[in-house]
C-alpha atoms as a PDB file:
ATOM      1  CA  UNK A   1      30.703 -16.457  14.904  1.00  0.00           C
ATOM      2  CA  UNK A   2      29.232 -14.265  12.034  1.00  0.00           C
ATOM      3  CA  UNK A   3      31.279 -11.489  12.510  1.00  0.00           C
ATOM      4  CA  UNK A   4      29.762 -10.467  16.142  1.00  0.00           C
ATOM      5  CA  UNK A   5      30.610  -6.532  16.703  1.00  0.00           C
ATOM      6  CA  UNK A   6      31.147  -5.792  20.668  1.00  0.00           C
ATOM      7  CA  UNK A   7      30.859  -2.756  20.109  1.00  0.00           C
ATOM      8  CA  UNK A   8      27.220  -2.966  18.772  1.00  0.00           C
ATOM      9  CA  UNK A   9      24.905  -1.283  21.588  1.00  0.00           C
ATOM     10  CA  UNK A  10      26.830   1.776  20.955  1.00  0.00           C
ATOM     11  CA  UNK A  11      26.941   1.710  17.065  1.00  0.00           C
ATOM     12  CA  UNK A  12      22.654   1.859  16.919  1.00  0.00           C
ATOM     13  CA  UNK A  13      22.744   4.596  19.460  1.00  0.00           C
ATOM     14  CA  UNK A  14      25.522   6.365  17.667  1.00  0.00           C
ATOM     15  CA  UNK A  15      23.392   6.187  14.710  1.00  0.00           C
ATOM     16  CA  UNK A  16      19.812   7.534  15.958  1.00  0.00           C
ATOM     17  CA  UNK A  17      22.199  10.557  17.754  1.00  0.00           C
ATOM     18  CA  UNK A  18      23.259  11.084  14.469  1.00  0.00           C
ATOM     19  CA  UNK A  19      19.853  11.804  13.507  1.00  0.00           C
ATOM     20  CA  UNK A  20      18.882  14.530  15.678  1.00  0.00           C
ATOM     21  CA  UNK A  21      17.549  12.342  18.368  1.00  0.00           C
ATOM     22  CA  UNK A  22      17.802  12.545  21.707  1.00  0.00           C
ATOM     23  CA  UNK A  23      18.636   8.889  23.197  1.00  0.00           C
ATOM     24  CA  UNK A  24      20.069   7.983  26.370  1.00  0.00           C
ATOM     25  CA  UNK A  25      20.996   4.492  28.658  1.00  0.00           C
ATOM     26  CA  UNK A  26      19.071   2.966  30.459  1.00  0.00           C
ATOM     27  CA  UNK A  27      19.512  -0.201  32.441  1.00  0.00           C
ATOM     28  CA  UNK A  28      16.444  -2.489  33.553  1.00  0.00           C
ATOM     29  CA  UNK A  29      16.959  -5.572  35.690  1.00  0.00           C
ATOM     30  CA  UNK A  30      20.269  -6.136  33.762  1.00  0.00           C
ATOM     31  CA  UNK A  31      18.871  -5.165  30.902  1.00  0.00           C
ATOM     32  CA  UNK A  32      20.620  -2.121  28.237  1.00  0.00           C
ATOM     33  CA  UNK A  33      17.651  -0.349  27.240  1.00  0.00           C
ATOM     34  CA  UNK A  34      18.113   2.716  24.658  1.00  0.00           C
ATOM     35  CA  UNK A  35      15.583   5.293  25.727  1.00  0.00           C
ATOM     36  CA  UNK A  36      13.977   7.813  22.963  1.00  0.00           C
ATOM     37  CA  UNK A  37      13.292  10.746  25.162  1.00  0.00           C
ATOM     38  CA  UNK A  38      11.127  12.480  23.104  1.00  0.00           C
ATOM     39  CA  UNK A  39       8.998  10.311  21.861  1.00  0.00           C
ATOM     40  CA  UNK A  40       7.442   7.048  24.749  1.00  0.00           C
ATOM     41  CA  UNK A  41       9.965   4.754  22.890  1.00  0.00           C
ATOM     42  CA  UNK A  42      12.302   1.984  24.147  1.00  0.00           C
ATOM     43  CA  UNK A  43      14.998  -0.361  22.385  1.00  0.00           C
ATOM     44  CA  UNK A  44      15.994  -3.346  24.615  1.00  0.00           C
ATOM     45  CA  UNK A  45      19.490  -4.501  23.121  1.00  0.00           C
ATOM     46  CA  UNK A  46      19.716  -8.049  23.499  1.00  0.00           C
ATOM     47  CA  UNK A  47      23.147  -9.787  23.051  1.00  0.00           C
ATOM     48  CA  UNK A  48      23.292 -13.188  21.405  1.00  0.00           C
ATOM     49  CA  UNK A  49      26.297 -14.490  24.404  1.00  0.00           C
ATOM     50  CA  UNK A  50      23.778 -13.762  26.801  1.00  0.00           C
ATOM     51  CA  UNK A  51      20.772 -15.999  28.347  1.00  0.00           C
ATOM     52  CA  UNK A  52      17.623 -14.350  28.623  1.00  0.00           C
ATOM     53  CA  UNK A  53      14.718 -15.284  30.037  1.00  0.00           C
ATOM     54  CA  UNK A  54      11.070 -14.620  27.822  1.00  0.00           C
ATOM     55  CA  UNK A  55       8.904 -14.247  31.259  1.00  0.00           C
ATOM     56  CA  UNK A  56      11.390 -11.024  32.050  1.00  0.00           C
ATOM     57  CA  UNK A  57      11.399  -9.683  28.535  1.00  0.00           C
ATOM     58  CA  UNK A  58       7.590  -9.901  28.863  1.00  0.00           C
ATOM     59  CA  UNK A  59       6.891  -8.998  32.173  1.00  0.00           C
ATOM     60  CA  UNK A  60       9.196  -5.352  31.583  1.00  0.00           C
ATOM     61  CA  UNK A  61       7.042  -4.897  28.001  1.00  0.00           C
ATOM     62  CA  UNK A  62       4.191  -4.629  29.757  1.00  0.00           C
ATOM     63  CA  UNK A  63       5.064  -2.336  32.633  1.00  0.00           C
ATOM     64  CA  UNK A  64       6.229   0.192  29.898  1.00  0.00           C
ATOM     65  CA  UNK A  65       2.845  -0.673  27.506  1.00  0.00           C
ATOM     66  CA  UNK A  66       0.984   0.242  30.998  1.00  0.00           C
ATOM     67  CA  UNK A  67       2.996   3.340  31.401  1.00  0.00           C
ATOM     68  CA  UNK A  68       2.214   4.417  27.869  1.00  0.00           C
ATOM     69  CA  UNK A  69       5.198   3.446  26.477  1.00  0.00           C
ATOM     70  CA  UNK A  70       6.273   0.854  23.445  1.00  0.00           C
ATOM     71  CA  UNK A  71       9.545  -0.970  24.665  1.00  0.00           C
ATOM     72  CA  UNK A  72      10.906  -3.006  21.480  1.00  0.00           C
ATOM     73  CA  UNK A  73      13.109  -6.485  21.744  1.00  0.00           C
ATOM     74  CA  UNK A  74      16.132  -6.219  19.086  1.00  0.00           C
ATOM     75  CA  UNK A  75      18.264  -8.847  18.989  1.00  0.00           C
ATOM     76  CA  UNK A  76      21.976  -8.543  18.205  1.00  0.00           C
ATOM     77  CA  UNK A  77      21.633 -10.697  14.961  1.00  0.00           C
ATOM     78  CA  UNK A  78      18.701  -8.123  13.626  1.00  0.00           C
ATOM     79  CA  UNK A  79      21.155  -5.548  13.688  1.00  0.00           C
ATOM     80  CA  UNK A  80      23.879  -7.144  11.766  1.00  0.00           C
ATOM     81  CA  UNK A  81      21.779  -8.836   9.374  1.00  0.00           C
ATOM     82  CA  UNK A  82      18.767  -6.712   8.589  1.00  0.00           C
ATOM     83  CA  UNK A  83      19.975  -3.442   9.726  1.00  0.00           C
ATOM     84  CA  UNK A  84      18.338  -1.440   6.823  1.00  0.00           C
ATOM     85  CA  UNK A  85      14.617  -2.585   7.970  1.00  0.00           C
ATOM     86  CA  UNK A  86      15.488  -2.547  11.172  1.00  0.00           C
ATOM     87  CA  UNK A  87      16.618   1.040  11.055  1.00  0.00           C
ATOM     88  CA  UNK A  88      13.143   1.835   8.646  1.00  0.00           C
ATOM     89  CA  UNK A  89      11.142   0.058  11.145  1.00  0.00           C
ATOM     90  CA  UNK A  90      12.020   2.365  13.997  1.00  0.00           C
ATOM     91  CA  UNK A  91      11.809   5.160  12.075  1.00  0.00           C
ATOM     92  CA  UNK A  92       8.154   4.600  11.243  1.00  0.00           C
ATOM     93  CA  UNK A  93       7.653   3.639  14.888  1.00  0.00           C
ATOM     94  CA  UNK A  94       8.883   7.237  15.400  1.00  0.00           C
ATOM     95  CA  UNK A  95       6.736   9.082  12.735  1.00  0.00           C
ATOM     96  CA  UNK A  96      10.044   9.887  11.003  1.00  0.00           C
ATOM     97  CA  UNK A  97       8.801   8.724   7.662  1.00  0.00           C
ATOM     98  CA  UNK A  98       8.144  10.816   4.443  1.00  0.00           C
ATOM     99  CA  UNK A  99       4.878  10.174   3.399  1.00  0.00           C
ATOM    100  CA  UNK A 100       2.458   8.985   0.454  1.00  0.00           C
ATOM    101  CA  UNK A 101      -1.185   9.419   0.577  1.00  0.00           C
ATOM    102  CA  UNK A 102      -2.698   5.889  -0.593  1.00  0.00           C
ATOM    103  CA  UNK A 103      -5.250   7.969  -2.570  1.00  0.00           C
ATOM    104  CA  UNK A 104      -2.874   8.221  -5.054  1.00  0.00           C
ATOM    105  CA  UNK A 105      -1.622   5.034  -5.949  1.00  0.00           C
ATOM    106  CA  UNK A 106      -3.692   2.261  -7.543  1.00  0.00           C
ATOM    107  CA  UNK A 107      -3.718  -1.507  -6.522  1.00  0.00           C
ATOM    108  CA  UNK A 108      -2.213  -4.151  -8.780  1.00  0.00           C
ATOM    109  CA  UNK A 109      -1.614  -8.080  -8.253  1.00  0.00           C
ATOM    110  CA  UNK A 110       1.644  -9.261  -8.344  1.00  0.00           C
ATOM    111  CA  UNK A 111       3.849 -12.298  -8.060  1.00  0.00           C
ATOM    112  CA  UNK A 112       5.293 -13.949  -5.772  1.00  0.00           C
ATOM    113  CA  UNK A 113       8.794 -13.635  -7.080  1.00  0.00           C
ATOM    114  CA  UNK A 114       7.832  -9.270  -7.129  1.00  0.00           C
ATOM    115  CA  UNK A 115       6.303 -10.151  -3.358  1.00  0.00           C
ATOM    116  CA  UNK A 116       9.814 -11.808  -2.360  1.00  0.00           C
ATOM    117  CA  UNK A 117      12.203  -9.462  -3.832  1.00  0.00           C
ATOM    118  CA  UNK A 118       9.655  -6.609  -1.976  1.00  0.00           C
ATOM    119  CA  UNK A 119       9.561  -8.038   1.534  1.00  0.00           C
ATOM    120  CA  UNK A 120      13.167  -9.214   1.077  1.00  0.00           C
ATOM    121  CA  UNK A 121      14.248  -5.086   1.033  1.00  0.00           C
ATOM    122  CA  UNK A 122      11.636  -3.607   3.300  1.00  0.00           C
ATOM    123  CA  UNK A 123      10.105  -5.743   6.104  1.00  0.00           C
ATOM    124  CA  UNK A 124      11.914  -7.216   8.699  1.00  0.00           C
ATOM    125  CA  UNK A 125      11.048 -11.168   8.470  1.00  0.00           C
ATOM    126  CA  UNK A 126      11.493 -10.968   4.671  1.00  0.00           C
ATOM    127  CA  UNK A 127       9.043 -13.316   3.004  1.00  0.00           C
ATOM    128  CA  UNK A 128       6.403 -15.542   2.906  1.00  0.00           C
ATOM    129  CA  UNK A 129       4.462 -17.725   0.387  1.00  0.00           C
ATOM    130  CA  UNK A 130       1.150 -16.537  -0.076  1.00  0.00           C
ATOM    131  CA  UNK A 131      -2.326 -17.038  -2.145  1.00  0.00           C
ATOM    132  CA  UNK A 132      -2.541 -13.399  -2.616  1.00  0.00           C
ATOM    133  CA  UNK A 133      -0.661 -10.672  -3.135  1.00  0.00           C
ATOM    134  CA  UNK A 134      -1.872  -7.070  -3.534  1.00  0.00           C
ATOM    135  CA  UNK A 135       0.670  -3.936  -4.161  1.00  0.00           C
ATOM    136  CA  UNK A 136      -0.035  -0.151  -4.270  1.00  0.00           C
ATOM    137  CA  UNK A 137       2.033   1.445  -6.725  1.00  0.00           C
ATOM    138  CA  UNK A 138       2.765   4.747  -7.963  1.00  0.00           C
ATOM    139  CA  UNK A 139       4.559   6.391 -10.239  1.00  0.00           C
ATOM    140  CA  UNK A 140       5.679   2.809 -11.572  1.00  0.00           C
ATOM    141  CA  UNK A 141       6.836   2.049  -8.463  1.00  0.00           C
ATOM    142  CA  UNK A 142       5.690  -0.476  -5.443  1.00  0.00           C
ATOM    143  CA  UNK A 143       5.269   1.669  -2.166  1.00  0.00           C
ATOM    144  CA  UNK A 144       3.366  -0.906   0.105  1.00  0.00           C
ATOM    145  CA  UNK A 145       1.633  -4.653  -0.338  1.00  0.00           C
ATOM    146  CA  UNK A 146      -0.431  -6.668   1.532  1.00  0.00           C
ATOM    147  CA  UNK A 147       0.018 -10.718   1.480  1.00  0.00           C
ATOM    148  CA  UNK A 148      -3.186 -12.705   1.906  1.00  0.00           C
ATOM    149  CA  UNK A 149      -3.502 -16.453   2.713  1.00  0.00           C
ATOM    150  CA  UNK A 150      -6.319 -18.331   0.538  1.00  0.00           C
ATOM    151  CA  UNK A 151      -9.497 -18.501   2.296  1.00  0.00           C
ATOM    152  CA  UNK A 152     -10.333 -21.448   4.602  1.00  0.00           C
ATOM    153  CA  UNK A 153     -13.724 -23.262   5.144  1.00  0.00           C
ATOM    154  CA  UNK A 154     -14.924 -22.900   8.787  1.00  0.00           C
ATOM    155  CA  UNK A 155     -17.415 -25.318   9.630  1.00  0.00           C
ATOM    156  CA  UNK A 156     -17.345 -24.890  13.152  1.00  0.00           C
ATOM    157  CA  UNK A 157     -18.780 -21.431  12.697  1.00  0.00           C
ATOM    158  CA  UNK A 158     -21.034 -22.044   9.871  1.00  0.00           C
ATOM    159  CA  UNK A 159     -21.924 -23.905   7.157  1.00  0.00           C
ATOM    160  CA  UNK A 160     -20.500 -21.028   4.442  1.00  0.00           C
ATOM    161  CA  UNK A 161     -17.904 -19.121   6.847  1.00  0.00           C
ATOM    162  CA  UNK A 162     -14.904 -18.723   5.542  1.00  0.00           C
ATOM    163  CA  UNK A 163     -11.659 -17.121   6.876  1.00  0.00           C
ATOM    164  CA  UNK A 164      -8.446 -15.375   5.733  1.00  0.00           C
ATOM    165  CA  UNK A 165      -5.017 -14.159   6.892  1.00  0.00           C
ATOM    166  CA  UNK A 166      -2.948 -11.344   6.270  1.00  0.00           C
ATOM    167  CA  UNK A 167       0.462 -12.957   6.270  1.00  0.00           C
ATOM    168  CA  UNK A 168       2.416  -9.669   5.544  1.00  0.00           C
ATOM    169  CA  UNK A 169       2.115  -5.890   5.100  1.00  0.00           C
ATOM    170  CA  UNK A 170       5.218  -3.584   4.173  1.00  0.00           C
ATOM    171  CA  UNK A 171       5.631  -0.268   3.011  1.00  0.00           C
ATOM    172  CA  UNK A 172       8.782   0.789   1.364  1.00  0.00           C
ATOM    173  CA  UNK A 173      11.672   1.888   3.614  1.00  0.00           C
ATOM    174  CA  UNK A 174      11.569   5.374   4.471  1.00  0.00           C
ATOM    175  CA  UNK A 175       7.897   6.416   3.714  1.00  0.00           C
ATOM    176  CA  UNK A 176       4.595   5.758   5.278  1.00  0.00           C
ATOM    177  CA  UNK A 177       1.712   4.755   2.835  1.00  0.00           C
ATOM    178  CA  UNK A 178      -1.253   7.053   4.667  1.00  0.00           C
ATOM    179  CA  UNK A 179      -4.492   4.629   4.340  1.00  0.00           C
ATOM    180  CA  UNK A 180      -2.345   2.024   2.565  1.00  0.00           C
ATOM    181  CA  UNK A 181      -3.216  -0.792   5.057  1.00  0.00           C
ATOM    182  CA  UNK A 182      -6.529   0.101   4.729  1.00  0.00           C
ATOM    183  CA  UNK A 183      -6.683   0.110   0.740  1.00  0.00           C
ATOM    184  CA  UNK A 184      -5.130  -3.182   0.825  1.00  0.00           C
ATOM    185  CA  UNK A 185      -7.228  -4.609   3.292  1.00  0.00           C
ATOM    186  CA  UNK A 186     -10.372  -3.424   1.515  1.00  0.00           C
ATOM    187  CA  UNK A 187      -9.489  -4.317  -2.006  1.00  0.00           C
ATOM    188  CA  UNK A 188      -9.269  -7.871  -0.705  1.00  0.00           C
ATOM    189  CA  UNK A 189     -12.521  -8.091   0.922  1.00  0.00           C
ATOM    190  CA  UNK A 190     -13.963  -6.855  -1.748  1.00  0.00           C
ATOM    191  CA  UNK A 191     -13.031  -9.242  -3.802  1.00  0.00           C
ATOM    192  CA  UNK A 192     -12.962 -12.400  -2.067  1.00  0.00           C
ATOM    193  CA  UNK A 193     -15.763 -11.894   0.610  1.00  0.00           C
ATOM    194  CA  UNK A 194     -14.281 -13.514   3.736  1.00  0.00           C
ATOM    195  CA  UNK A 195     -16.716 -13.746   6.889  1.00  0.00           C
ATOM    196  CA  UNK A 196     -12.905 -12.557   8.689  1.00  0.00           C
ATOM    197  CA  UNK A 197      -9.522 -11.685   8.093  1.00  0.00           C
ATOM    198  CA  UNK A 198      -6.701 -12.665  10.768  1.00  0.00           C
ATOM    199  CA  UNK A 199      -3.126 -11.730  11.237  1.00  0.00           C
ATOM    200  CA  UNK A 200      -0.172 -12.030  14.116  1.00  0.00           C
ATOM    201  CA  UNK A 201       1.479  -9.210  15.142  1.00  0.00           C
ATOM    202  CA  UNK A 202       5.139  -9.776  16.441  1.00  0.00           C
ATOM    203  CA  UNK A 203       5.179  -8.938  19.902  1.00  0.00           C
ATOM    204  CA  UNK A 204       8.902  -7.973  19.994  1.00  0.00           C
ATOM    205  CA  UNK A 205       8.085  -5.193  18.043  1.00  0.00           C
ATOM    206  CA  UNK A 206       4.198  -4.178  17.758  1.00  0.00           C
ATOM    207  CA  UNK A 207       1.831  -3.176  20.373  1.00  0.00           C
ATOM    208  CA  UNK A 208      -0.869  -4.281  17.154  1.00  0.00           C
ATOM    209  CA  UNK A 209      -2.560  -0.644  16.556  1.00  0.00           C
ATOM    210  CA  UNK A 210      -3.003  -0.265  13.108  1.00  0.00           C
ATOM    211  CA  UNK A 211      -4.742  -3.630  13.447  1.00  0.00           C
ATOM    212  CA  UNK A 212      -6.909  -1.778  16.350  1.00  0.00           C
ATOM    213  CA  UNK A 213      -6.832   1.216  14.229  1.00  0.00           C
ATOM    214  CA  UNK A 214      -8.681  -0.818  11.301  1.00  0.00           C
ATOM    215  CA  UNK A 215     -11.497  -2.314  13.392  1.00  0.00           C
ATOM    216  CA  UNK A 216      -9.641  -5.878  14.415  1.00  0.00           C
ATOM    217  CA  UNK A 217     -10.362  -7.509  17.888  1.00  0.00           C
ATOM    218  CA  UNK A 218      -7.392  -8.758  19.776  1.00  0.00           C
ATOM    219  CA  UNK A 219      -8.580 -12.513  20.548  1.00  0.00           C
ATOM    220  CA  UNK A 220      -5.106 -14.148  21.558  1.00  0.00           C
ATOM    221  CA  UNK A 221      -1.666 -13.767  22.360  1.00  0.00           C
ATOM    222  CA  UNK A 222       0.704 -16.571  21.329  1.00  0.00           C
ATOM    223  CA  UNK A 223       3.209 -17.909  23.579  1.00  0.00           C
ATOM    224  CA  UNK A 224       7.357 -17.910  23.084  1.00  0.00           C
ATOM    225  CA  UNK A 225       8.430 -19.185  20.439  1.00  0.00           C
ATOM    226  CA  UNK A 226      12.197 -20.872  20.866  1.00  0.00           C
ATOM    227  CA  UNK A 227      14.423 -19.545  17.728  1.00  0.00           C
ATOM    228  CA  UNK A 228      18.024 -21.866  16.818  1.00  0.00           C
ATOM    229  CA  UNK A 229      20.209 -18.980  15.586  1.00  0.00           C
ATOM    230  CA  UNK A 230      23.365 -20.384  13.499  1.00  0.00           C
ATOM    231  CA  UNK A 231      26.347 -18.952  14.772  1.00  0.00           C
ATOM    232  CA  UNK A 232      28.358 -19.039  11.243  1.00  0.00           C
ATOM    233  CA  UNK A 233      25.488 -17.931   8.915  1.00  0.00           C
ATOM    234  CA  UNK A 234      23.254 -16.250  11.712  1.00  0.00           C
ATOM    235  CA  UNK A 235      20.062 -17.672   9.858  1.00  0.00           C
ATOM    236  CA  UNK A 236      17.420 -18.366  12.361  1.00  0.00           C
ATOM    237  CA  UNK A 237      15.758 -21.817  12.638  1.00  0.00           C
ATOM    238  CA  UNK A 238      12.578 -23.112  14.194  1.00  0.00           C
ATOM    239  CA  UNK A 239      13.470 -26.625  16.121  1.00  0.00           C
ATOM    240  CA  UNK A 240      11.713 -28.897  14.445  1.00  0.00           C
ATOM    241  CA  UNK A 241      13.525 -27.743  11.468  1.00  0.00           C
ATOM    242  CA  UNK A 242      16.701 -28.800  12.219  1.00  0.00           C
ATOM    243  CA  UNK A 243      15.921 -31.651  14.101  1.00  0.00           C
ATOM    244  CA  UNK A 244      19.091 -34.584  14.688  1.00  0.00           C
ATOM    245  CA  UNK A 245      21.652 -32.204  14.664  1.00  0.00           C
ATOM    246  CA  UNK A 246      23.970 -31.164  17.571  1.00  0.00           C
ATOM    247  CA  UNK A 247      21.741 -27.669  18.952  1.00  0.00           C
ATOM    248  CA  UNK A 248      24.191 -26.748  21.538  1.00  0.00           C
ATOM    249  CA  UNK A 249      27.826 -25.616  19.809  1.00  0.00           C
ATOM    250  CA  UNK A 250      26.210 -24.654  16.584  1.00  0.00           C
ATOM    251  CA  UNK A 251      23.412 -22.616  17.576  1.00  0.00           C
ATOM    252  CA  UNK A 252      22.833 -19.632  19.681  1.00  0.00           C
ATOM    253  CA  UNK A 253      19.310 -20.285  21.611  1.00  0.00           C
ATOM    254  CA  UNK A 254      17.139 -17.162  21.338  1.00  0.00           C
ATOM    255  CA  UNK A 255      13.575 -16.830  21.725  1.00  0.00           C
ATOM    256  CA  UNK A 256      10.880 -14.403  20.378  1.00  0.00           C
ATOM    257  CA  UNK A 257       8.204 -13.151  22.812  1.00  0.00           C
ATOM    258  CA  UNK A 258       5.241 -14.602  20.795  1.00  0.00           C
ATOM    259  CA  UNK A 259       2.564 -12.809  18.791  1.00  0.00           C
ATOM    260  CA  UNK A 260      -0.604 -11.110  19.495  1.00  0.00           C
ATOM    261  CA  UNK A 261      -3.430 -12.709  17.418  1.00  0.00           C
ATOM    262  CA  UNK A 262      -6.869 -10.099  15.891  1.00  0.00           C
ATOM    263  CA  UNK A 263      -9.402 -11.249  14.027  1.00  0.00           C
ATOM    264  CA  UNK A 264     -11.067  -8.595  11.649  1.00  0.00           C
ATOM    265  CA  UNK A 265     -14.778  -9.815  11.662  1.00  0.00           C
ATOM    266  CA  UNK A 266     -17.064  -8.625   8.785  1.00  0.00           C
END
């Protein structure tokens, strides 16, 4: 099945310990939760043999977001398949980043082949097709872009409205563009004058405030989505994509917790 490691609840503990941090156990309504004492952080560690039900996974988020606290949903197959961005995703959650001040990088357009191989190595759903794609770079070197949808007639809201979406924003592993989102953002409305820009944020693993940060409104939140994880390849599936073929020996039946939806409106 993949290559499934036992042994893997203790191997990202083992490996945040081994960066100075202090983590400990704890358990949750039979739930493993790895607790970051220092800093209002929690990892749930969810095992792919295991059913789990959404409602709980939700209902214990929220407790903890109410508390003050960001609990995150990692998946077994994350960790064995993406464990570089899932490693340089909770160390920006953490503020362990080095940092680059956006100031001093300059915007370019790029590809979507540049955009692929980018999002491949430093964001954790890899990539997405997109209309336009943005890229602050310095030194020769891309250090965060922003993916933008093409812009799409409203008519509901107005003869001449128009909206976009951010599909996807990454900075490099291991550093924190300072005002990069923002540059990014800005550059684009600047250029293509959108009445509003909207993006998802992935529940498992955002609480959504750089969008609140940079003026967007919270407007929705998405329900579950159900995920078909291959047990051989571990590349995850949407249903309807693999549609007439046997679900239940081949897959593993996961879920994600669904997406909070803002709407940027200029």
């Amino acid at each position: 099945m993949g290559g499934l490691n036992a042994d893997w609840h203790q191997e990202v503990k083992e490996y945040f310990k081994e960066q100075g941090l202090s983590v400990v156990d704890r358990y949750e309504g039979g739930l493993h939760l790895l607790y970051f004492c220092n800093d209002s952080l929690l990892i749930n560690l969810l095992d792919l043999n295991v059913a789990h039900e959404w409602a709980l996974l939700i209902a214990i988020q929220d407790r903890f977001s109410a508390e003050g606290m960001q609990l995150i949903h990692l998946w077994q197959d994350l960790w064995l398949t993406r464990k570089d961005q899932v490693i340089g995703r909770i160390n920006s959650i953490l503020g362990l980043n080095k940092r680059i001040h956006a100031r001093k990088t300059k915007i370019i357009s790029i590809a979507q082949d540049v955009a692929d191989r980018f999002l491949t190595d430093h964001h954790l759903q890899i990539s997405a097709s997109a209309r336009y794609k943005y890229a602050l770079v310095t030194d020769k070197k891309i250090v965060a872009l922003a993916c933008f949808s093409n812009l799409r007639k409203m008519p509901e809201k107005g003869e001449n409205y128009r909206s976009a979406e951010l599909i996807r924003f990454a900075n490099i592993s291991g550093y924190t563009v300072t005002g990069g989102f923002t540059k990014l953002l800005q550059h684009f409305i600047k250029l293509k004058q959108p009445n509003d820009v909207m993006s998802y944020a992935d529940r498992d693993w955002s609480l959504g405030a750089a969008y609140l940060k940079s003026g967007f409104e919270l407007v929705d939140v998405t329900s579950p989505l159900e995920i078909l994880l291959d047990k051989e390849s571990l590349i995850r599936y949407f249903p309807h994509r693999v549609e007439g073929e046997g679900t239940e020996d081949k897959y593993f039946h996961i879920f994600n917790t669904g997406n909070f939806k803002y709407i940027l409106y200029l």
